[in-house]
Each structure stands twice: as C-alpha cells, then as structure tokens.
Protein backbone atom coordinates (compact mmCIF):
# COMPACT_ATOMS: atom_id res chain seq x y z
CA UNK A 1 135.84 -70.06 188.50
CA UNK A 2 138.57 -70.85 185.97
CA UNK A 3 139.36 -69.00 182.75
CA UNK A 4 140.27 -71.33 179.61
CA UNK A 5 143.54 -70.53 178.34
CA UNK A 6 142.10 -69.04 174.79
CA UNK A 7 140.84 -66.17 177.08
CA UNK A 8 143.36 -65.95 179.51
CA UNK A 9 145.24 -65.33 176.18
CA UNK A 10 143.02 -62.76 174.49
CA UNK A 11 142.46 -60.74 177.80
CA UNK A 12 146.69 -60.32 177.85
CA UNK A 13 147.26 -59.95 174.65
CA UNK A 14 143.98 -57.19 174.50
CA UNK A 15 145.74 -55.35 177.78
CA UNK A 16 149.18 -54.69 175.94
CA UNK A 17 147.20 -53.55 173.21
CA UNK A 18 144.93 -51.13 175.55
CA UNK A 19 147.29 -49.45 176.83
CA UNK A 20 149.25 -48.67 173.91
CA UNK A 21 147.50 -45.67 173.00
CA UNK A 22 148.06 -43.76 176.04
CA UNK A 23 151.36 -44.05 175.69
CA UNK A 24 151.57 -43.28 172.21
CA UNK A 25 150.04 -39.85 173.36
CA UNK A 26 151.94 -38.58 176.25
CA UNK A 27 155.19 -39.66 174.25
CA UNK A 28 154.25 -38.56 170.71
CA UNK A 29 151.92 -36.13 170.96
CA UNK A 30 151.91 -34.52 174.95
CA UNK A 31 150.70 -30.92 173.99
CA UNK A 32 147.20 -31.50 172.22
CA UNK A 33 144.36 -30.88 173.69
CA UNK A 34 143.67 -34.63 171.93
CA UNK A 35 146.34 -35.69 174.85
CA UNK A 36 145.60 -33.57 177.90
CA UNK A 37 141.64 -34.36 177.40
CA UNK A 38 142.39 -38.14 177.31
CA UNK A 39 144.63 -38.31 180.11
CA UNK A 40 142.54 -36.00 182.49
CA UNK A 41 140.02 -39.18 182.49
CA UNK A 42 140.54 -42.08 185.16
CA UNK A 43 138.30 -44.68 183.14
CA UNK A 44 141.43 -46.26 181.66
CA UNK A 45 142.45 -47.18 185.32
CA UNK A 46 139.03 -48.23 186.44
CA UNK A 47 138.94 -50.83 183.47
CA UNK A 48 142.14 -52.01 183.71
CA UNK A 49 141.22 -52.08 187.30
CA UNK A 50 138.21 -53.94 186.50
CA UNK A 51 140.20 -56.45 184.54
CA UNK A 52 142.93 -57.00 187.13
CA UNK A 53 140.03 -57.71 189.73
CA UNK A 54 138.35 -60.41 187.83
CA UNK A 55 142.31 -61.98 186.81
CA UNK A 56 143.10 -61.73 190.51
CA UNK A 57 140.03 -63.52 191.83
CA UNK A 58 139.63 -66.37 189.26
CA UNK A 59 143.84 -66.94 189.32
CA UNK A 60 143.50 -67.92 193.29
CA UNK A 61 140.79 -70.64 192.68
CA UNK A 62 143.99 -72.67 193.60
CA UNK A 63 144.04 -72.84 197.24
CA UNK A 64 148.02 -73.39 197.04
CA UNK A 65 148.72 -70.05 195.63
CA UNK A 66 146.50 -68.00 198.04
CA UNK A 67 148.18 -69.97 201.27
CA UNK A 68 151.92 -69.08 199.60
CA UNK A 69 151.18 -65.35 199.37
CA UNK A 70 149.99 -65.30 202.57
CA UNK A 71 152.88 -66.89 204.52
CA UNK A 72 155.13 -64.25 205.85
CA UNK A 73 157.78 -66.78 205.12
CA UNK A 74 157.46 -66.75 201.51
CA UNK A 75 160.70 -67.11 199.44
CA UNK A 76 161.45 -65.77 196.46
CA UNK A 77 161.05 -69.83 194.86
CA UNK A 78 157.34 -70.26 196.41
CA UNK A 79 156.97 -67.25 194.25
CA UNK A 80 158.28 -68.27 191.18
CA UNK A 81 156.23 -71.87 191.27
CA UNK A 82 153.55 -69.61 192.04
CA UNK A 83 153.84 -67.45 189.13
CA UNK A 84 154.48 -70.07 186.98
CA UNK A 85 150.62 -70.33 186.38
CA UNK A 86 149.59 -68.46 183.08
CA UNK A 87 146.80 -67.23 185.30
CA UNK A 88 149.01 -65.90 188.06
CA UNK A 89 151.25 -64.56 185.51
CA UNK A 90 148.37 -62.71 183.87
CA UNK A 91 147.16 -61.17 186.65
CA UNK A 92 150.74 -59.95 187.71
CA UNK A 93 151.18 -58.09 184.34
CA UNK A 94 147.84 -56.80 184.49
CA UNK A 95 149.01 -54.87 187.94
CA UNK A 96 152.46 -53.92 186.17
CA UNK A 97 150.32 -52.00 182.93
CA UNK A 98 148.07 -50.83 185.23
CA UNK A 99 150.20 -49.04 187.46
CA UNK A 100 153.05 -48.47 185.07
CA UNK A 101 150.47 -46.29 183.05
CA UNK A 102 149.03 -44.52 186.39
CA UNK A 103 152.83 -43.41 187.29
CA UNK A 104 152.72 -42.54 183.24
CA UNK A 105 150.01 -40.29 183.66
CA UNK A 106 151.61 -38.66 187.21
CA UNK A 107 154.88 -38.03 185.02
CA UNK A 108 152.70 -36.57 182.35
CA UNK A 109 151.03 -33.95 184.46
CA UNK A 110 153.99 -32.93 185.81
CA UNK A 111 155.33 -31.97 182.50
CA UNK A 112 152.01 -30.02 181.64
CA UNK A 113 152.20 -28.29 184.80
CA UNK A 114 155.88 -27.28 185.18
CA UNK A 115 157.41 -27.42 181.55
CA UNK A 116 159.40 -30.02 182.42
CA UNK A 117 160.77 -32.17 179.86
CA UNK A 118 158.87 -36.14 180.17
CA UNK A 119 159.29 -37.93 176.88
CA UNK A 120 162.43 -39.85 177.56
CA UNK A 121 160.80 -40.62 180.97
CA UNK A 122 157.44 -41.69 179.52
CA UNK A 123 159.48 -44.12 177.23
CA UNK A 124 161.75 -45.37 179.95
CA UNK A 125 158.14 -46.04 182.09
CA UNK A 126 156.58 -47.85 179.47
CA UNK A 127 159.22 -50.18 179.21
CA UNK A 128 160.92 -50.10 182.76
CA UNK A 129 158.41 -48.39 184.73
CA UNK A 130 160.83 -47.51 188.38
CA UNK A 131 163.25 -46.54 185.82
CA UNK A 132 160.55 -44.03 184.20
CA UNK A 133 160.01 -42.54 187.34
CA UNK A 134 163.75 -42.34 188.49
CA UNK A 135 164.24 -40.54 185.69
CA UNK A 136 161.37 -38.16 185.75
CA UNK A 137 162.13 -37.53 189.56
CA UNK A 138 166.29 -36.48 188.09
CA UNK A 139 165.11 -34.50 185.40
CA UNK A 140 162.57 -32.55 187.28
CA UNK A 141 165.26 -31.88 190.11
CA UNK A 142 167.38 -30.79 187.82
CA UNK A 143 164.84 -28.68 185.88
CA UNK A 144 164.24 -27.41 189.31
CA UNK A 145 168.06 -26.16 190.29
CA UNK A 146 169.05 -25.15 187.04
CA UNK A 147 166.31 -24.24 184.39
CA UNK A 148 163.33 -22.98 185.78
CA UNK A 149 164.97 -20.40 188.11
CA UNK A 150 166.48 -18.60 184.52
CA UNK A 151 162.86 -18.83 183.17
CA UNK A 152 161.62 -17.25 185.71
CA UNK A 153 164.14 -14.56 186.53
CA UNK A 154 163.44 -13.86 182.70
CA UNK A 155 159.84 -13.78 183.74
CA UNK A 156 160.78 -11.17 186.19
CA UNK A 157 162.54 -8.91 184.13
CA UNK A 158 159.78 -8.64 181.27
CA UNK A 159 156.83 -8.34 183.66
CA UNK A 160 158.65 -5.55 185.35
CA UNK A 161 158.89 -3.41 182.72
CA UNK A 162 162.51 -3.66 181.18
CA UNK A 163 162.96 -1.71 178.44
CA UNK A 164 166.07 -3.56 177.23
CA UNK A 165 164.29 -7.23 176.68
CA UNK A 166 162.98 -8.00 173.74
CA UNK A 167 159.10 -8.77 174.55
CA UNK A 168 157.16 -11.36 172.43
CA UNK A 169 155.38 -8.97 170.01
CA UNK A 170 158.61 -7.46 168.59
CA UNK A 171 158.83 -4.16 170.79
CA UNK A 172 161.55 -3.26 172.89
C-alpha cells in the first residue's frame, strides 16, 4: 500500500500539530490539575503509536529500504538514500515526536513527584529531545545533592516540634 503525497503531508504536518499541546502544558502550565489529568493518560502514545505503525508499514512497500535496514553492514549513506523517501522520512519523525513526548512525560512526573525544577528541560526535549533528558538527569542530581536535603532537614525541624521556626500559619 502506498500513501499519496497530499496525505503523507497532512498526516506530518497533523503530528507536529498533535503534539503541541502536551507540551504547551507541562512547560506552561505543569501544576494544574488541567496538566497532571492529561498527562496521567497513555492515549496520546497509543495514537501516535497507531500512526507510526501504519507510516512504518506502508513506507517499506519498497523492498530496497527493508533489505538496507536489515543488513548489519549498513552505512550511514544506505541510510541517508534510504531516508531520502518522504515516506521514510515521515515515519522517522513520527518515532522522534513519539518518543520525544514519552521521555517529556517521564521528565514531567519527575518534577510532580520530587519538586524538581523541569521547564527548561521540557523545552530543551521538545526541541532536542537527548538534550531534554541530559538536562533533566543534571538538574535532578543536583536537586538531589544540594536542594532537597535543606528542604528536608527544614522538614525535620518543623515536624519535630521547634519552637524557634516559623510554621506556615503564622505561630512560632
């Protein structure tokens, strides 16, 4: 099965623009409930999935492509001239929103679940995703080591009864 080029064109062009909002909330907007309700669902990855599958399948109606990915002695120019199909192309940018987003949405939960700061590393995924997640996987060592110890040795003090710290309703 081959897809005409008008679709080939709509179903990229209608990816970007898919994924788009997901990213818009983890970056803009991470602490709704808007934001953590959307992100706790996986039906963004099944039908991105779902498109990727049907890309995938109806790129390799060429019978050249399929036997150049499979030969373990593939260079790096077999895989140029292979991506130099729309199709191929296509289905290769697919895979990169798809799992750009999924490592998006792993960075994301981290933040909601250690108070670690994500939004430059959201950004940097979007755009550079192994970049994204280098930077996620600095910050949240660092987070680690330096802030999250004081947060919770201030933790410490206030559930133990302190007298001397200020505690959140004004009392001392």
């Amino acid at each position: 099965m081959t897809v005409d080029r008008p679709l080939l064109e709509l179903l990229f062009s209608g990816a970007n623009l898919f994924v788009l909002p997901f990213w818009t909330l983890m970056v803009l907007v991470p602490n709704t409930k808007l934001t953590r309700r959307v992100m706790q669902s996986l039906l963004p990855f099944a039908a991105l999935a779902g498109l990727y599958l049907f890309l995938f399948i109806t790129s390799f109606g060429n019978v050249e492509g399929i036997e150049a990915l499979s030969d373990p002695n593939l260079s790096l120019g077999d895989l140029a001239a292979v991506f130099a199909n729309p199709h191929v192309t296509a289905t290769g940018w697919v895979h990169f929103l798809a799992f750009d987003l999924f490592v998006g949405r792993w960075i994301y939960w981290q933040g909601q679940e250690s108070g670690v700061f994500t939004r430059h590393s959201l950004a940097l995924c979007l755009f550079a995703g192994p970049l994204g997640l280098l930077s996620h996987l600095v910050t949240d060592a660092v987070w680690r080591r330096f802030a999250r110890p004081q947060a919770q040795s201030v933790d410490s003090l206030t559930t133990k009864g302190d007298t001397t710290m200020q505690t959140t309703d004004g009392a001392s």
